[in-house]
Protein backbone atom coordinates (compact mmCIF):
# COMPACT_ATOMS: atom_id res chain seq x y z
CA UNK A 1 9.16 36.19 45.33
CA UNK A 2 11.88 37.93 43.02
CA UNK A 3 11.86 37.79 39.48
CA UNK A 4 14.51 35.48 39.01
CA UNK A 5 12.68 32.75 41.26
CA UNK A 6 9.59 32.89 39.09
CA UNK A 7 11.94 32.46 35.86
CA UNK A 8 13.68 29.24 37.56
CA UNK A 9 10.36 27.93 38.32
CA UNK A 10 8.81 28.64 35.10
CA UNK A 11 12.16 27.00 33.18
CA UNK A 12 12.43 24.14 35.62
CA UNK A 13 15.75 25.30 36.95
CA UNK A 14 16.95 23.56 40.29
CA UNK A 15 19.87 23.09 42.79
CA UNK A 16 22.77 23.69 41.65
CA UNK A 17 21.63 25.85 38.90
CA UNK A 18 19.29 28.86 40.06
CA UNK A 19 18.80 31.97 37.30
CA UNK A 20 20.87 35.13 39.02
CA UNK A 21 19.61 38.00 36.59
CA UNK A 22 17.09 39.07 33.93
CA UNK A 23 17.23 41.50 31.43
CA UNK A 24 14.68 42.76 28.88
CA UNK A 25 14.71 45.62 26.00
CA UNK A 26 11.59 46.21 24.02
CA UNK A 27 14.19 47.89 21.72
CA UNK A 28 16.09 45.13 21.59
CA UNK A 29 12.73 42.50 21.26
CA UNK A 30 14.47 40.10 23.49
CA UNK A 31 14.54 38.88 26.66
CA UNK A 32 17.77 37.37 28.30
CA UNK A 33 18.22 34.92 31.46
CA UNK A 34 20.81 34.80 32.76
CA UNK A 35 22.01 31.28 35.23
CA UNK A 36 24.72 30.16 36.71
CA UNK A 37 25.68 27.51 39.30
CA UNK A 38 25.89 27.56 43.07
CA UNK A 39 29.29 27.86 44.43
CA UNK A 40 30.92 24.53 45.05
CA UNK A 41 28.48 22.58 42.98
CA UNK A 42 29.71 19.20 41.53
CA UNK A 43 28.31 17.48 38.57
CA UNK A 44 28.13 14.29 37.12
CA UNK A 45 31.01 13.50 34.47
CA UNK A 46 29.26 12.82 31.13
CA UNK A 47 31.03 9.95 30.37
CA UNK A 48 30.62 7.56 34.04
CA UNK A 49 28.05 9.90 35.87
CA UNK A 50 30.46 10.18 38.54
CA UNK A 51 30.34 13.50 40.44
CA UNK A 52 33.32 15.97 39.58
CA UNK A 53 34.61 18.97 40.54
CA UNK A 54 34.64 22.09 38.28
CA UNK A 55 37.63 22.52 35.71
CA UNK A 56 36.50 25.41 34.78
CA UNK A 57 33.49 27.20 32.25
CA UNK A 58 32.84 28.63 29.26
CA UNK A 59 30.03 30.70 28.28
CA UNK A 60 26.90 29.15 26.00
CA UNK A 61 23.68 31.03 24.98
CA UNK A 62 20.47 29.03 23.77
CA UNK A 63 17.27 30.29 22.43
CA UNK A 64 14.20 29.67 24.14
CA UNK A 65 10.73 29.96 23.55
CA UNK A 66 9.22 33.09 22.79
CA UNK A 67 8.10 35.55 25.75
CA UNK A 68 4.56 37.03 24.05
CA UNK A 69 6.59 38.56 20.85
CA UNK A 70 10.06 38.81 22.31
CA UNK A 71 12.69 36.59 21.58
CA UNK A 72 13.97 35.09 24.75
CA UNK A 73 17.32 33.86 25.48
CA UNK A 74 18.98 31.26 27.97
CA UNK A 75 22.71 32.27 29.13
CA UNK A 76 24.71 30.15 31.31
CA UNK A 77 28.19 29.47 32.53
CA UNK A 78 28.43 25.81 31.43
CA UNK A 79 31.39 24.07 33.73
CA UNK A 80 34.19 21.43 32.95
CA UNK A 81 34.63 18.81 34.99
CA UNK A 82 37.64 17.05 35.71
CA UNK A 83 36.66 13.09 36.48
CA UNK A 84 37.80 11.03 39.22
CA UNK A 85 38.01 8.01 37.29
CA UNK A 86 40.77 7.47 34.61
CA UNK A 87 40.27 7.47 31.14
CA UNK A 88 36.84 10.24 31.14
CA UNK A 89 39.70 13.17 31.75
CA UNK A 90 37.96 16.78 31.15
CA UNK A 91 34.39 16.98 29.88
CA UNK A 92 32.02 19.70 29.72
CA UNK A 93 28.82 18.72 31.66
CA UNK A 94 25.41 18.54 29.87
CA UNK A 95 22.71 21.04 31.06
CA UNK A 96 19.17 20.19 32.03
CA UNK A 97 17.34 22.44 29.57
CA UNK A 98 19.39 21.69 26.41
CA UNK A 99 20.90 18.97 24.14
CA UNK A 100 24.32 18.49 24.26
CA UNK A 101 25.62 20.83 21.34
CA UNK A 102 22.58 22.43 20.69
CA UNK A 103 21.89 26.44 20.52
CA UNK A 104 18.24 25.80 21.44
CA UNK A 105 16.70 25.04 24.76
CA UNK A 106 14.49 21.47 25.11
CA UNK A 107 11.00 23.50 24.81
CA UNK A 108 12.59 25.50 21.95
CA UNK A 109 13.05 22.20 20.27
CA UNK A 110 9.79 20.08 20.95
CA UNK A 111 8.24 23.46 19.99
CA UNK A 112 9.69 23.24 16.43
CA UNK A 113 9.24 19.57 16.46
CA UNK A 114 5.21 19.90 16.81
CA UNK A 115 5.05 22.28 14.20
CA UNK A 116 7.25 20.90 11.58
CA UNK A 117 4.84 18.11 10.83
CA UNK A 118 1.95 20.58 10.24
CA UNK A 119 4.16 23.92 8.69
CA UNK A 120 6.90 24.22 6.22
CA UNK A 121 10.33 24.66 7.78
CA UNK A 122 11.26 28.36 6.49
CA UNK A 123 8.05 29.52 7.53
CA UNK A 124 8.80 28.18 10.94
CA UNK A 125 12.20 29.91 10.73
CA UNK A 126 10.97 32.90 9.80
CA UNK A 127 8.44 33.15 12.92
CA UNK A 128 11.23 33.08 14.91
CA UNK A 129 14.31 34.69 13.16
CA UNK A 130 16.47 32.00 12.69
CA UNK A 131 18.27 30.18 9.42
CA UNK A 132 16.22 26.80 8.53
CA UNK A 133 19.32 25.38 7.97
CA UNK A 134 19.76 25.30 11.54
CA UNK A 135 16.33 24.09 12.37
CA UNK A 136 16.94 21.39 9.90
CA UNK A 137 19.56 20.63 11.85
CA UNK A 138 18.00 19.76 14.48
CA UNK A 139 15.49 17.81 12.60
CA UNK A 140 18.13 15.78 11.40
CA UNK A 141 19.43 15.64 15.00
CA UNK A 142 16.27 14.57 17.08
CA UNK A 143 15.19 11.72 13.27
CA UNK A 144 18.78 10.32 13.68
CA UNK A 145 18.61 9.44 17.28
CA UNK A 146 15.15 8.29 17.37
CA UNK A 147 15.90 5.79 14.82
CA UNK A 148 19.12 4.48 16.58
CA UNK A 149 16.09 3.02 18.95
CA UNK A 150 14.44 1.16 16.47
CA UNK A 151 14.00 -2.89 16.04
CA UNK A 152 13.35 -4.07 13.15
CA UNK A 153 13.52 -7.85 13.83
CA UNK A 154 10.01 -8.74 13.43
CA UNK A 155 10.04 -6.98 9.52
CA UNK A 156 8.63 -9.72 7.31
CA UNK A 157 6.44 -7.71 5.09
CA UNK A 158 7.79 -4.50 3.36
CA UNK A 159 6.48 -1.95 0.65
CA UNK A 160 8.72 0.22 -1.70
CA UNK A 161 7.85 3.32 -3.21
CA UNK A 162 9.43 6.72 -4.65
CA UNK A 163 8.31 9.82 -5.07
CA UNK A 164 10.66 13.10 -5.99
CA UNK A 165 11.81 16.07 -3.77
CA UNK A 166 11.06 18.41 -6.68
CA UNK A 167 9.29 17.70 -9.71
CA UNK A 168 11.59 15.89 -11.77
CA UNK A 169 14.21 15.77 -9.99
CA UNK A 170 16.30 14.23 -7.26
CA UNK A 171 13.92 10.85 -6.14
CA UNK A 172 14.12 9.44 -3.24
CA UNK A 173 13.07 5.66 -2.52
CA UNK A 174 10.81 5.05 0.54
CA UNK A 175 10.81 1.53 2.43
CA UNK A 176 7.24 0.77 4.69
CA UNK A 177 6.59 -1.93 7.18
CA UNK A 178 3.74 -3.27 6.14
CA UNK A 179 2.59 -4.54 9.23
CA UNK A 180 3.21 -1.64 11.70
CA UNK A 181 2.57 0.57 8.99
CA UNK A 182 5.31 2.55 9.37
CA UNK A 183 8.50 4.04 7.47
CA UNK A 184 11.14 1.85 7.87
CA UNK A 185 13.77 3.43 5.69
CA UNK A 186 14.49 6.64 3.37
CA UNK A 187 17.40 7.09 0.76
CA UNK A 188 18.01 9.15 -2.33
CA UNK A 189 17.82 7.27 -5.91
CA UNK A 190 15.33 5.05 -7.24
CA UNK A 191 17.86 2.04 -8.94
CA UNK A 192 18.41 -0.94 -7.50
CA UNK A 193 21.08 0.35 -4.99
CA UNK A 194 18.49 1.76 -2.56
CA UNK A 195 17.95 -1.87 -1.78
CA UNK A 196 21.42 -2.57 -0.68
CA UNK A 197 21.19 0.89 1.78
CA UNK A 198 17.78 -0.91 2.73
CA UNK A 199 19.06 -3.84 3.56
CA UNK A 200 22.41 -2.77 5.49
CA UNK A 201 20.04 -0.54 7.81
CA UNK A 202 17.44 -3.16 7.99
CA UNK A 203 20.61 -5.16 10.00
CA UNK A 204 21.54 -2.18 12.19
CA UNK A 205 18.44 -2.09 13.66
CA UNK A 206 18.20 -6.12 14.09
CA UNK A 207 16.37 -6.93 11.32
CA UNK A 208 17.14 -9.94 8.94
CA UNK A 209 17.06 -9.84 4.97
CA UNK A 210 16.25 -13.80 5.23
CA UNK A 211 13.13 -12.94 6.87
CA UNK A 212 11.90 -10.70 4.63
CA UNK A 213 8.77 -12.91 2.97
CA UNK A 214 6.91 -10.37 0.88
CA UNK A 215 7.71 -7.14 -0.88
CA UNK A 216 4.53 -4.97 -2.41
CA UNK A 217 6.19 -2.80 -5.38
CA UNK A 218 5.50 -1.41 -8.41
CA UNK A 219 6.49 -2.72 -11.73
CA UNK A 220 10.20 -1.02 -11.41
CA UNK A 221 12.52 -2.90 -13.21
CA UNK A 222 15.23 -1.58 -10.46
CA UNK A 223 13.22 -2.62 -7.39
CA UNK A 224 12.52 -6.00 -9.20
CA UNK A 225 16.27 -6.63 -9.75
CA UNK A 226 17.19 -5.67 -6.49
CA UNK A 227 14.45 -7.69 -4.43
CA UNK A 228 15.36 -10.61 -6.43
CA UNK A 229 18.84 -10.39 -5.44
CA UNK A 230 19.17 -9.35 -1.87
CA UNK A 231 15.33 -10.36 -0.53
CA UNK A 232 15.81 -14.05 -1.63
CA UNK A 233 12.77 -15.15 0.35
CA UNK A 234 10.85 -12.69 -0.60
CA UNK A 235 7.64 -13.01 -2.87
CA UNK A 236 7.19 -9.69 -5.21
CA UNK A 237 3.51 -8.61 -5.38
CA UNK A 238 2.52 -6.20 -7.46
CA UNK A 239 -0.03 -4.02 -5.59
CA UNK A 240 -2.94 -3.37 -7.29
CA UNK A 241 -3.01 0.12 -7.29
CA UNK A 242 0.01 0.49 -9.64
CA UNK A 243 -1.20 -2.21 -11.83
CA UNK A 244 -4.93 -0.18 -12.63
CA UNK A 245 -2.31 3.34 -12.28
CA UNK A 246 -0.64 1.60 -15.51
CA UNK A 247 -4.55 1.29 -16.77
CA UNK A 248 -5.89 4.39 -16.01
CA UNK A 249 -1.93 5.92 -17.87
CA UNK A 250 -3.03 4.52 -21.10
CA UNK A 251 -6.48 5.43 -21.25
CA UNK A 252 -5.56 9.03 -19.94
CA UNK A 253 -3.41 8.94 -22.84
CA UNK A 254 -6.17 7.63 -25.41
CA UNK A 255 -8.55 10.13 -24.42
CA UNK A 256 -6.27 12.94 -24.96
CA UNK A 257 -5.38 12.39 -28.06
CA UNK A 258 -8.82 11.56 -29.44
CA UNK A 259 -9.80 14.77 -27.56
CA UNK A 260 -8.01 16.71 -30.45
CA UNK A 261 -10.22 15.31 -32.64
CA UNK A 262 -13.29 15.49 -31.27
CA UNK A 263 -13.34 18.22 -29.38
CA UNK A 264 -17.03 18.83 -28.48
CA UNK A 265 -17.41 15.11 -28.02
CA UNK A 266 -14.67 14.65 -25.00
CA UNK A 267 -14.66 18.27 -23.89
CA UNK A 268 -13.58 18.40 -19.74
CA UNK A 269 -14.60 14.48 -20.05
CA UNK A 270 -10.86 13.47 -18.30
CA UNK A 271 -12.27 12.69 -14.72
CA UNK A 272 -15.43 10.70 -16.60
CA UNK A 273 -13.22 8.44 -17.78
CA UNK A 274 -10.66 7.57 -14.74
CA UNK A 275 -13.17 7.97 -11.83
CA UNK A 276 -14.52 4.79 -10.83
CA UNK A 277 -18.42 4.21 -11.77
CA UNK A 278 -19.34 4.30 -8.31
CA UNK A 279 -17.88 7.97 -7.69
CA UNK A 280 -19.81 9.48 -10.54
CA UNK A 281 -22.77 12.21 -9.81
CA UNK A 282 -26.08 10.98 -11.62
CA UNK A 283 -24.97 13.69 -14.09
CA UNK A 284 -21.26 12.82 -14.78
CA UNK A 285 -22.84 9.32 -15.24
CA UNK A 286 -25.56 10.65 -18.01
CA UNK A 287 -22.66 12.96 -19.56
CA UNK A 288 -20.40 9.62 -19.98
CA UNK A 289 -23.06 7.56 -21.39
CA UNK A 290 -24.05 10.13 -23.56
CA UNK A 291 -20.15 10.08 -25.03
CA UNK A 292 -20.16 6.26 -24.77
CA UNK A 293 -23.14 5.85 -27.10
CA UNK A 294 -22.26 9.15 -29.34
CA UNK A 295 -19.57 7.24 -31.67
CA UNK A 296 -16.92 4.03 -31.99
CA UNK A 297 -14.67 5.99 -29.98
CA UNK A 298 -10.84 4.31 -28.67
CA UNK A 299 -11.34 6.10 -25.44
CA UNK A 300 -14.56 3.85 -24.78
CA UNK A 301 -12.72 0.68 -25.90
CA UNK A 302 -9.90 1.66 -23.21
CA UNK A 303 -12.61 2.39 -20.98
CA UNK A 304 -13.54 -1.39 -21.21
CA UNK A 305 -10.68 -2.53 -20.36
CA UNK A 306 -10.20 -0.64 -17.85
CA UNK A 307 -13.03 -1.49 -15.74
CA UNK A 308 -12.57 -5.34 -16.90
CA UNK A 309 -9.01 -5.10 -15.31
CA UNK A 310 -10.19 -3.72 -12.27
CA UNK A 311 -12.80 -6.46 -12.15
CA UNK A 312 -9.88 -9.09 -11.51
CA UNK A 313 -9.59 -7.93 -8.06
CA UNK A 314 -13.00 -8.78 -7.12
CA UNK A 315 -11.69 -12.18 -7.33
CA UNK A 316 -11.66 -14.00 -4.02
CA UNK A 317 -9.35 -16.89 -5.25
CA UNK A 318 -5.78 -16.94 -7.14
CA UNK A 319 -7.71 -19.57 -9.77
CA UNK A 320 -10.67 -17.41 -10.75
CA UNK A 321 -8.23 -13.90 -10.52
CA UNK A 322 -6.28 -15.60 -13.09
CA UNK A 323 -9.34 -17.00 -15.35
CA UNK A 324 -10.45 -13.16 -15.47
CA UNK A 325 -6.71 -11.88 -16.02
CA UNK A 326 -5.93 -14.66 -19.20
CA UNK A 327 -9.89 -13.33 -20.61
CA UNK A 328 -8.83 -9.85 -19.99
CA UNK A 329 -5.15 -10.54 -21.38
CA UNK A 330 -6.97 -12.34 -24.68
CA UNK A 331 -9.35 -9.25 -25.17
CA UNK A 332 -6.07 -6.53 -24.77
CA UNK A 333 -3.70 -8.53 -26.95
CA UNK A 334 -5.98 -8.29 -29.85
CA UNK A 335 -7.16 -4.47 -29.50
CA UNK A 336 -6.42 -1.90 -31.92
CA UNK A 337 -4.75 0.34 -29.57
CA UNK A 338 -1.36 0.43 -29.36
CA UNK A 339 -1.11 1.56 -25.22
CA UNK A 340 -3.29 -1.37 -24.58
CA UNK A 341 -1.50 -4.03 -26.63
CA UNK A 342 1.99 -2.38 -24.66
CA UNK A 343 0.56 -3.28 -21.26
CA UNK A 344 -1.19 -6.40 -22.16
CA UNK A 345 2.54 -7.13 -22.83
CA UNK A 346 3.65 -5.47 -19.49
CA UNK A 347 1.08 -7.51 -17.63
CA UNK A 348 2.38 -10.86 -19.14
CA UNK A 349 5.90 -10.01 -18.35
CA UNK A 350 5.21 -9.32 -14.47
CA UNK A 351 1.67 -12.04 -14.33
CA UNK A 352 2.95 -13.95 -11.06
CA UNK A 353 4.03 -11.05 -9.40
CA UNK A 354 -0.01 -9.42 -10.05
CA UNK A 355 -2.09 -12.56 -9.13
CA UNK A 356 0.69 -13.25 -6.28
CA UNK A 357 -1.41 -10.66 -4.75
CA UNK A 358 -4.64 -13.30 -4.36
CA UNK A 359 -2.46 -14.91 -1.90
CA UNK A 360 -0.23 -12.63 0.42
CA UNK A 361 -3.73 -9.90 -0.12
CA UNK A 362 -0.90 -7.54 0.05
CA UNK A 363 -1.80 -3.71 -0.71
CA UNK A 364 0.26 -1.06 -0.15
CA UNK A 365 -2.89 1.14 -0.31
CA UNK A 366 -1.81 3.04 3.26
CA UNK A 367 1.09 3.70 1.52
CA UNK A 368 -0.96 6.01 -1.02
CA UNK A 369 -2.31 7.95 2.25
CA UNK A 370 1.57 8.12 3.65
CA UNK A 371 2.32 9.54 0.66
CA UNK A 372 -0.70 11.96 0.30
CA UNK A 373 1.02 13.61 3.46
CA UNK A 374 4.16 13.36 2.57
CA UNK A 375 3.18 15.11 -1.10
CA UNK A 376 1.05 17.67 1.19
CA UNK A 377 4.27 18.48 3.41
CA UNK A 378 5.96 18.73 -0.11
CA UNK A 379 3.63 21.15 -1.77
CA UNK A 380 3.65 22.96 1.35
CA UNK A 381 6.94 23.38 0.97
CA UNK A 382 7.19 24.34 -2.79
CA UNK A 383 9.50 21.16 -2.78
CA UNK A 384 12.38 20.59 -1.02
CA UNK A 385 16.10 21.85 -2.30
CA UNK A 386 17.65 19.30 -0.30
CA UNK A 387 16.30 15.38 -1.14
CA UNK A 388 17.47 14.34 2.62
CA UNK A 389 15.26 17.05 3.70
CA UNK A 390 12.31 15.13 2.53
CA UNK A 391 14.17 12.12 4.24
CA UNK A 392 13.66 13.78 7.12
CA UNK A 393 10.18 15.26 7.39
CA UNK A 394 8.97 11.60 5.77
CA UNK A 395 10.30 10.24 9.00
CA UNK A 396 8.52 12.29 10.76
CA UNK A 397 5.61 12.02 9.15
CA UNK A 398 5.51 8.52 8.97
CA UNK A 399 8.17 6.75 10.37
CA UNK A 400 6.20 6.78 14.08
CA UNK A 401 9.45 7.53 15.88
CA UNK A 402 9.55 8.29 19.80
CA UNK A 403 10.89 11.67 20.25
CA UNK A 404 9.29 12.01 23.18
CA UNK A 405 11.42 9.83 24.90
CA UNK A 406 14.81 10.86 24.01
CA UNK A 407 14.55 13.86 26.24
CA UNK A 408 12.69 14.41 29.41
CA UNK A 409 11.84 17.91 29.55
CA UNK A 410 11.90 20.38 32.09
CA UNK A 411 8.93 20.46 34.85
């Protein structure tokens, strides 16, 4: 058997196509294959399917998979067809081991695919030689027609978050089936606009804003507005974890600042403080109740209320949550610290939206390990330059798209 029959066997090339030549420098660190197409050969217009008759060709490389270290390189003679039927005129066929308009070969791609959602994309790029902008590209490519699949007409139940591309800068706003536990939806900005982009893709992939019955979010005065106004059967819930965040914010704060004071008292005593009880080594535990009993501090008055906010949600009813919210409430209104009387404040202003919670038992808590990854691809990435390139690898991440059936690949 020749060389060029084990190639076409190895790439999955058949009738009409066969591979006519091969061509390798080590200088050169690449490896070329050359196809072409059997005389005669017709092929199906791209438009119909009906079989045409060659036009004529133009010449297309694509980049294929790596041969051990060399790069390897498809080249064909990629024919025009002129189409029986009216209308489909001149088209140039699509080839069996490529996307139409694509420099990379099928393998090349699911390759990249694979790896992007465990390495950064410009280390990718730079293992084989290429820009990431193209490989982004393709991203982009296989995310956008994966998602023109999508249904989204049994959506009841949705989760909103945001997180930044860089730190500081450029947020993006994240939309979750809570359900399917999926990502529905990705856009840039973090105002109440994101929900109008929500809500016109929600109904381009079937969905209906009427249906819509709960929405988990955090105390965002944007996502409140904009929930309100286009989700109008929607109940808000306030998910727990941002409410005992906006807890564990003040008494981070509390600490710190009484940590400048006493220095030997609260010395590397930050994780004492938000860690819950039950995490705490039998030391840590000792070392806390050593600072607890030392002195009146404000950091162990924040502490109590603390763990007495994060006692309402051992609640099993709406009516007792709300008996232990009004004590807590009573006991934060009248404290001396200024963070605490602020979000005894906060928590009156959004109180239906927290205990709404007792009855939808709505969390967005797998939305805290969605984002882990997503913050993991970030880091991995020293941030992202572009925000829709976060967009992109969040769908991939999380959005639980099918790109394996968008292309069957070569056998």
């Amino acid at each position: 058997m020749q060389p060029e029959q084990l190639f076409g066997m190895a790439l999955g090339i058949v009738s009409p196509w066969e591979v006519k030549e091969i061509s390798f420098s080590k200088e050169a660190n690449r490896l070329d294959i050359y196809i072409d197409f059997q005389k005669g050969a017709q092929f199906p217009c791209p438009v119909c399917g009906a079989l045409a008759s060659v036009h004529d060709t133009t010449e297309k490389q694509w980049r294929h998979l790596n041969f051990f270290q060399y790069e390897a390189y498809l080249h064909a003679r990629v024919p025009r067809v002129t189409c029986p039927n009216s209308g489909c005129g001149v088209k140039l066929v699509t080839v069996p081991w490529a996307r139409a308009g694509s420099g990379f070969t099928l393998l090349f791609e699911a390759l990249v695919m694979t790896m992007a959602r465990e390495m950064p994309v410009n280390v990718i790029a730079r293992l084989f030689n290429v820009t990431d902008t193209r490989l982004w590209r393709l991203l982009d490519a296989y995310v956008e027609m994966a998602r023109t699949k999508e249904d989204f007409s049994g959506v009841t139940r949705i989760g909103i978050d945001e997180t930044a591309a860089k730190r500081g800068h450029d947020y993006v706003s994240f939309f979750f089936d809570l359900d399917r536990k999926k990502l529905l939806f990705g856009t840039t900005g973090k105002d109440s606009t994101t929900i109008n982009r929500f809500i016109a893709d929600l109904e381009a992939h079937g969905g209906k804003p009427e249906q819509i019955t709960d929405a988990a979010i955090d105390m965002s005065k944007a996502f409140i507005k904009g929930v309100k106004e286009q989700l109008p059967n929607a109940v808000v819930t306030f998910d727990p974890f941002h409410v005992v965040r906006l807890i564990n914010d003040c008494l981070a704060k509390v600490r710190a600042e009484e940590a400048r004071q006493f220095p030997d008292v609260l010395r590397k005593s930050r994780y004492l403080f938000l860690k819950n009880p039950e995490h705490l080594t039998l030391e840590q535990q000792h070392q806390l109740d050593s600072i607890i009993d030392s002195q009146n501090l404000k950091s162990t008055e924040a502490y109590t209320h603390k763990l007495n906010l994060q006692n309402v949600y051992f609640a099993k009813s709406r009516p007792e949550a709300e008996a232990l919210l009004m004590h807590w409430h009573k006991k934060a209104s009248r404290s001396s610290i200024a963070q605490i009387n602020k979000l005894a404040n906060t928590v009156k202003e959004h109180w239906n939206g927290i205990l709404s919670h007792f009855a939808s038992k709505l969390t967005s808590g797998f939305l805290e390990g969605i984002n882990s990854l997503i913050q993991a691809a970030k880091a991995r990435a020293r941030g992202y330059r572009n925000p829709k390139n976060l967009i992109t690898m969040a769908y991939i991440i999380a959005g639980k798209l099918r790109f394996n059936s968008l292309y069957p690949l070569p056998t």
